[in-house]
N, C-alpha and C. Protein backbone atom coordinates (compact mmCIF):
# COMPACT_ATOMS: atom_id res chain seq x y z
N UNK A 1 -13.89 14.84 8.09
CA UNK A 1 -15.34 14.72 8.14
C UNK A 1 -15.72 13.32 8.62
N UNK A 2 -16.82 12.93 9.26
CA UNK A 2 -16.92 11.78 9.66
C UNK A 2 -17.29 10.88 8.38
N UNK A 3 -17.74 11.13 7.43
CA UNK A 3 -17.45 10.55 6.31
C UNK A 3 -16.34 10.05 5.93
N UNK A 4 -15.10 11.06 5.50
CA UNK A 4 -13.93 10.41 5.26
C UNK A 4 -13.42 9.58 6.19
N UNK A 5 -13.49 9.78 7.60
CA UNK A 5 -13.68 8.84 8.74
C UNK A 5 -13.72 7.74 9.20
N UNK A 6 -15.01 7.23 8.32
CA UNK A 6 -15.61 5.97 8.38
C UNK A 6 -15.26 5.14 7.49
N UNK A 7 -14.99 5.61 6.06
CA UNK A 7 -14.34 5.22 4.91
C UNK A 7 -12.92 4.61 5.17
N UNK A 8 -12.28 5.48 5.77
CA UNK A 8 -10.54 5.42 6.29
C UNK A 8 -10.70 4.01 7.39
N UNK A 9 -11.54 4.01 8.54
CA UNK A 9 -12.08 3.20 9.33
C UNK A 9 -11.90 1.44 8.95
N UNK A 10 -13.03 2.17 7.46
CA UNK A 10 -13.11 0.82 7.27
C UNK A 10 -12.05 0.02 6.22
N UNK A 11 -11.60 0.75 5.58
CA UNK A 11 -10.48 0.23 4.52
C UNK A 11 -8.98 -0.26 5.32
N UNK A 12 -9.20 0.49 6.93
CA UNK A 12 -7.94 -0.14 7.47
C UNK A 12 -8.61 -1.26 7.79
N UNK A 13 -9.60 -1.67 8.39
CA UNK A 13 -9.86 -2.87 9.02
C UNK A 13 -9.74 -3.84 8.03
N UNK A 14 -10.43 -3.50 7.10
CA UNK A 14 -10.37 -4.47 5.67
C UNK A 14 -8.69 -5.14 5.52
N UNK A 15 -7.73 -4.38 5.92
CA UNK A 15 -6.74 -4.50 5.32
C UNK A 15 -5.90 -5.46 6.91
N UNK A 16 -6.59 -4.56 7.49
CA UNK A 16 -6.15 -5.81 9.17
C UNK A 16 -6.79 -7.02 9.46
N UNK A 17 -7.34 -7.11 8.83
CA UNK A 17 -8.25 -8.60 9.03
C UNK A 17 -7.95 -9.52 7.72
N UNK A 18 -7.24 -9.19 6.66
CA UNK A 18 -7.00 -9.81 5.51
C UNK A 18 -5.89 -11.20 5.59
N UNK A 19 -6.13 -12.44 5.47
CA UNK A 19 -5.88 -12.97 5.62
C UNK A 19 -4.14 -13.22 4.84
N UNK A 20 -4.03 -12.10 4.42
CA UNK A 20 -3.12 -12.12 3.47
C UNK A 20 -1.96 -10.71 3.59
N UNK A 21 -2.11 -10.66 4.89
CA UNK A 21 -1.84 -9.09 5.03
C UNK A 21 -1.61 -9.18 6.62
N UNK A 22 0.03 -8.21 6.80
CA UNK A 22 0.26 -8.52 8.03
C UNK A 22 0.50 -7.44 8.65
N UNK A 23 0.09 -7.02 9.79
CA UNK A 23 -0.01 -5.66 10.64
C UNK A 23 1.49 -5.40 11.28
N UNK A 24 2.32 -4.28 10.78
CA UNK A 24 3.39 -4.01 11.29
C UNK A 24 3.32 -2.83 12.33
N UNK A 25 2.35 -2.10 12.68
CA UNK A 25 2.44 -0.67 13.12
C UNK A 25 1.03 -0.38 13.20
N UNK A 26 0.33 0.10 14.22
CA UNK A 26 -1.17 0.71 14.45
C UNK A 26 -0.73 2.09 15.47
N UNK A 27 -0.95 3.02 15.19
CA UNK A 27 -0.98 4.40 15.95
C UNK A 27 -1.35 4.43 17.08
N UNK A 28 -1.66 5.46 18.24
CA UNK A 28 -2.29 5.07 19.38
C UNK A 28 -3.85 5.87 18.54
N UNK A 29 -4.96 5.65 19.69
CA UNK A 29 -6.29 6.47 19.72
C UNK A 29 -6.23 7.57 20.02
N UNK A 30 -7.03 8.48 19.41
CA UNK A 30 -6.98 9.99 19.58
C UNK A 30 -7.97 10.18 20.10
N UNK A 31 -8.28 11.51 21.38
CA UNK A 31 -9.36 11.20 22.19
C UNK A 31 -10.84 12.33 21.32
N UNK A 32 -9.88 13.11 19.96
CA UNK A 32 -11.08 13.79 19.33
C UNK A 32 -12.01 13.24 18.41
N UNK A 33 -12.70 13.88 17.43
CA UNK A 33 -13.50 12.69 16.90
C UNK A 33 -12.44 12.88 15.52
N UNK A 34 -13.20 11.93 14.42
CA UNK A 34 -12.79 11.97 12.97
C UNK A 34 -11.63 12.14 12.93
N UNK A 35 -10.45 11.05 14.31
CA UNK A 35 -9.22 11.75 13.66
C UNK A 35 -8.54 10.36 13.54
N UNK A 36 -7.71 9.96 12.70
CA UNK A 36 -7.50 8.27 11.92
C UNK A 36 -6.75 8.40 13.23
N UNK A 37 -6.23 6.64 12.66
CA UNK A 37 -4.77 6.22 13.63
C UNK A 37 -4.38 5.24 12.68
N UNK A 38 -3.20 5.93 12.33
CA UNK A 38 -1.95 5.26 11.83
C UNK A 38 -1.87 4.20 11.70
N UNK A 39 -1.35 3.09 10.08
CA UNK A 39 -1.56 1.78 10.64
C UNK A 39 -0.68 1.55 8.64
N UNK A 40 0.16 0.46 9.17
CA UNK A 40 1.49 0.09 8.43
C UNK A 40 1.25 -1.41 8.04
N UNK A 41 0.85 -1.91 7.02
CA UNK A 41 0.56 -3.56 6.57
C UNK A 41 1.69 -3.69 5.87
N UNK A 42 1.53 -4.60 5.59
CA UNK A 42 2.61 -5.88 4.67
C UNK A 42 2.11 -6.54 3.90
N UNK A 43 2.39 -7.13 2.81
CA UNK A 43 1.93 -8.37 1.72
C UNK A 43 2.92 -8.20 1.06
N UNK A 44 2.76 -9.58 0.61
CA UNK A 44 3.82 -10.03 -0.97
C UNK A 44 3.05 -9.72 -1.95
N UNK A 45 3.79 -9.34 -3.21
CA UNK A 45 3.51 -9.11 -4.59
C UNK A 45 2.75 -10.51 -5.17
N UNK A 46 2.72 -11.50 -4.45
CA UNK A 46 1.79 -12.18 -5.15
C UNK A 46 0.20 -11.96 -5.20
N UNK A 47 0.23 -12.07 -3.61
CA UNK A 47 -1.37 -11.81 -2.85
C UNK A 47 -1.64 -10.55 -3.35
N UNK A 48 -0.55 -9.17 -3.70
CA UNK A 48 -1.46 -8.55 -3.75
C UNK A 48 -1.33 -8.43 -5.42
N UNK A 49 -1.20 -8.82 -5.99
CA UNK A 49 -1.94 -9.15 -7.72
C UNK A 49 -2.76 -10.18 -7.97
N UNK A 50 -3.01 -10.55 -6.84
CA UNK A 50 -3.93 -12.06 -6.73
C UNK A 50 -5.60 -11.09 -6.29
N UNK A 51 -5.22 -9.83 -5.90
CA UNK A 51 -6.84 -9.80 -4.77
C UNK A 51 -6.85 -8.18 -5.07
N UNK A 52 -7.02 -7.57 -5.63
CA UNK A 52 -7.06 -6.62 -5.98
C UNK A 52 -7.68 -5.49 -4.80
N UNK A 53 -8.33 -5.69 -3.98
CA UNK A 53 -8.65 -5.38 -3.08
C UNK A 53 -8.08 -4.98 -1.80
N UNK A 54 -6.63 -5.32 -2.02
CA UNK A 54 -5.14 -4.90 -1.68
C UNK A 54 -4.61 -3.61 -2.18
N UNK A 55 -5.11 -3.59 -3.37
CA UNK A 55 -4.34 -2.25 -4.16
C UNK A 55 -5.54 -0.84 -3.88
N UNK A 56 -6.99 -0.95 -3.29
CA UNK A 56 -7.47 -0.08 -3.02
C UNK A 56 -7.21 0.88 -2.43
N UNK A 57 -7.37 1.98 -2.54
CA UNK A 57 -6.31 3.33 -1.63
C UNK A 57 -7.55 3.89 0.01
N UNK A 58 -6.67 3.64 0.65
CA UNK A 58 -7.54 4.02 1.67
C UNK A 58 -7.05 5.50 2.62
N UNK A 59 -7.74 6.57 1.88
CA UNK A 59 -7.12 7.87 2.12
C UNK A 59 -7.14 8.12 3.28
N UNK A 60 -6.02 8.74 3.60
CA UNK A 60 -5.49 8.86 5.06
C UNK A 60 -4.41 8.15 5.08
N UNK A 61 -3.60 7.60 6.58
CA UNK A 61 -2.58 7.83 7.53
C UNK A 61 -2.23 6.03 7.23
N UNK A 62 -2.79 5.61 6.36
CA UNK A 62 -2.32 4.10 6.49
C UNK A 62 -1.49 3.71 5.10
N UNK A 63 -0.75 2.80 5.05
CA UNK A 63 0.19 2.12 4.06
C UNK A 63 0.49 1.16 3.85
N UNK A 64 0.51 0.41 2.82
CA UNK A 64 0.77 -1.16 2.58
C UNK A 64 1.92 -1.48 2.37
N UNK A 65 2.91 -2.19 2.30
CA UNK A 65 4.15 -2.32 2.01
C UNK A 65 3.82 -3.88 0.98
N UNK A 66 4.40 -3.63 0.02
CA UNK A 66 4.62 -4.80 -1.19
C UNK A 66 5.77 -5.37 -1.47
N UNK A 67 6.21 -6.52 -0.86
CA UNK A 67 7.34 -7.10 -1.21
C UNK A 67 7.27 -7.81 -2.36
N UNK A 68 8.20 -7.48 -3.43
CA UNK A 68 8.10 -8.37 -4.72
C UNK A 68 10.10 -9.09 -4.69
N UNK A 69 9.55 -9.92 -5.55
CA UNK A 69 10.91 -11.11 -5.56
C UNK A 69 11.93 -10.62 -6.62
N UNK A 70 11.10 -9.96 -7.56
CA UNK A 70 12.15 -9.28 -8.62
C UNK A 70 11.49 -8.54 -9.48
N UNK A 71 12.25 -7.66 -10.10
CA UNK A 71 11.78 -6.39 -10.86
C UNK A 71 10.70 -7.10 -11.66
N UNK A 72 10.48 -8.50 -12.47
CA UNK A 72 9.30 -8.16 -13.06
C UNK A 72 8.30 -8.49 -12.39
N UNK A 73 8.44 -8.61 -11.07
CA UNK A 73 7.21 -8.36 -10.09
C UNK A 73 6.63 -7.16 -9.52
N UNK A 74 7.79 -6.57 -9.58
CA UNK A 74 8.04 -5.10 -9.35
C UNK A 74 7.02 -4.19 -10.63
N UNK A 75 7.24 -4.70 -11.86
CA UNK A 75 6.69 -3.92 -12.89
C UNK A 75 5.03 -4.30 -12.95
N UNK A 76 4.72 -5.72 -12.65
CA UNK A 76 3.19 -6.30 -12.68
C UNK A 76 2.57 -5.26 -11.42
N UNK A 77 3.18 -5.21 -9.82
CA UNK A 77 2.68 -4.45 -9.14
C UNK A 77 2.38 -2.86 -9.30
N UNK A 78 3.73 -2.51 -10.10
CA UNK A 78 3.31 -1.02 -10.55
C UNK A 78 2.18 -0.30 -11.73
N UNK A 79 2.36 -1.58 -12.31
CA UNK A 79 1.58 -2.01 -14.03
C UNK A 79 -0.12 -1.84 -13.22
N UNK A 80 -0.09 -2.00 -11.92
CA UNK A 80 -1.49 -2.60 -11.66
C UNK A 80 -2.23 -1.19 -10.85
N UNK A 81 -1.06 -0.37 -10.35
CA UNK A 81 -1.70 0.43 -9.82
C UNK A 81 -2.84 1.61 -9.97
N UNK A 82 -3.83 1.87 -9.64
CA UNK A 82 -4.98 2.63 -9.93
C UNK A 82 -5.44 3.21 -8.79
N UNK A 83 -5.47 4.40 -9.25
CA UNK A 83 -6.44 5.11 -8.31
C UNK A 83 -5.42 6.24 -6.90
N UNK A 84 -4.17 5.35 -7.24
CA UNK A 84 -3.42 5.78 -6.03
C UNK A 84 -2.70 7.30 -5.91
N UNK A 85 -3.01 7.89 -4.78
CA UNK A 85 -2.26 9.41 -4.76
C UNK A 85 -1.15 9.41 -5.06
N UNK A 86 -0.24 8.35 -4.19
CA UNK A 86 1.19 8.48 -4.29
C UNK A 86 1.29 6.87 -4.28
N UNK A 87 2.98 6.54 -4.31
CA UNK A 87 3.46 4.94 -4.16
C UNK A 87 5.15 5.45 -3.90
N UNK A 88 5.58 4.63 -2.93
CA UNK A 88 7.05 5.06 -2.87
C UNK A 88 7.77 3.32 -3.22
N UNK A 89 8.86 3.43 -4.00
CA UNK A 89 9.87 2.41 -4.31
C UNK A 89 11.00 2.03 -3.89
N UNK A 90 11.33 1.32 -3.00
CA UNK A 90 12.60 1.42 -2.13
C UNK A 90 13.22 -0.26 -3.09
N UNK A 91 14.59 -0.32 -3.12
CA UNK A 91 15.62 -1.48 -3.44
C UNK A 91 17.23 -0.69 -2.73
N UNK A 92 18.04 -2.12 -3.59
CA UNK A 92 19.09 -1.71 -3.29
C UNK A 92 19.64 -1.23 -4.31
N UNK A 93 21.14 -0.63 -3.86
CA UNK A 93 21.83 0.15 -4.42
C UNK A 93 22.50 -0.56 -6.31
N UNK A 94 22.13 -2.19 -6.01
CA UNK A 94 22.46 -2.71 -6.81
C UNK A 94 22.04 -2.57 -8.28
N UNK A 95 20.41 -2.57 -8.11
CA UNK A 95 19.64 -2.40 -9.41
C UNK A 95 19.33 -1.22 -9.52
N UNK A 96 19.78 0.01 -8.62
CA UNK A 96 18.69 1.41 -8.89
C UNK A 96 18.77 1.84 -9.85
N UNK A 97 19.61 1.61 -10.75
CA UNK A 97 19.24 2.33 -12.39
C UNK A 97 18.58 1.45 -13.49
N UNK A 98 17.89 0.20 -13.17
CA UNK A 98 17.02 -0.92 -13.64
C UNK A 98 15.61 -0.21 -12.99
N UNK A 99 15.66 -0.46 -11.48
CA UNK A 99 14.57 0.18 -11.27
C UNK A 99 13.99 1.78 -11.90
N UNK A 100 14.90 2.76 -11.48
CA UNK A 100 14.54 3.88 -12.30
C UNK A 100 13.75 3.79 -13.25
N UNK A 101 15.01 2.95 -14.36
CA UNK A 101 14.52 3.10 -15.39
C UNK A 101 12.96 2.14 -15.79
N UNK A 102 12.61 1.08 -15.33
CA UNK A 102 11.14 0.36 -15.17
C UNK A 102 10.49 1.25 -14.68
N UNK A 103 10.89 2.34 -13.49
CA UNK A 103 9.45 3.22 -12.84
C UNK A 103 9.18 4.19 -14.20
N UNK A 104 10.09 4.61 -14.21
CA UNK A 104 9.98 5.87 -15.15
C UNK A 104 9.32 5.29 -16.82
N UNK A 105 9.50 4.16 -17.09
CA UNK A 105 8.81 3.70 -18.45
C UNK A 105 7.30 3.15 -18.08
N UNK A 106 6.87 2.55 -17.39
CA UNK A 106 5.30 2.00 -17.08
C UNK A 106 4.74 3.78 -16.39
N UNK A 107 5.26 4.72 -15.89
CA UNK A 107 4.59 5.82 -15.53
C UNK A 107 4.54 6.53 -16.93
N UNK A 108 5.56 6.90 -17.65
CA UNK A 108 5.44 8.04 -18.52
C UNK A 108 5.36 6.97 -20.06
């Protein structure tokens, strides 16, 4: 709808113009109407527990990526999340049963 549209529109720009936030990936333009374009940010776990305005969900085709320095940055960023449809958790093979086990205790 051009509603959800404009909303999606503007929460990517918000997030491309953030001084704190770095553009890895933008989609091409679609020549119909109301249809997004793809778009992949970056921030550290500091900035984004610093600005909350980072963690806003902007429905549709876009994604933030959160680098944190260590799991209990990992737990403050997950600790903080609201509102969000989904969140995916990527590490290494080293801690994945630390991580697990932190996702699975701050969710349930």
């Amino acid at each position: 709808t051009p509603g959800i549209h404009a909303s999606f529109d503007k929460g990517v720009e918000a997030l491309a113009t953030h001084d704190a936030v770095r553009t890895i990936a933008r989609g091409c333009p679609s020549a119909g109407p109301n249809q997004a374009v793809g778009a992949l940010f970056e921030t550290d776990a500091s900035h984004f527990l610093a600005d909350r305005a980072l963690g806003h969900e902007v429905f549709g085709s876009s994604s933030i990526i959160v680098r944190c320095r260590d799991l209990d940055e990992l737990a403050q960023v997950i600790a903080g999340l609201e509102g969000q449809t989904s969140f995916d958790c990527f590490w290494s093979s080293l801690v994945a049963q630390r991580v697990k086990d932190l996702v699975l205790s701050l969710l349930w």
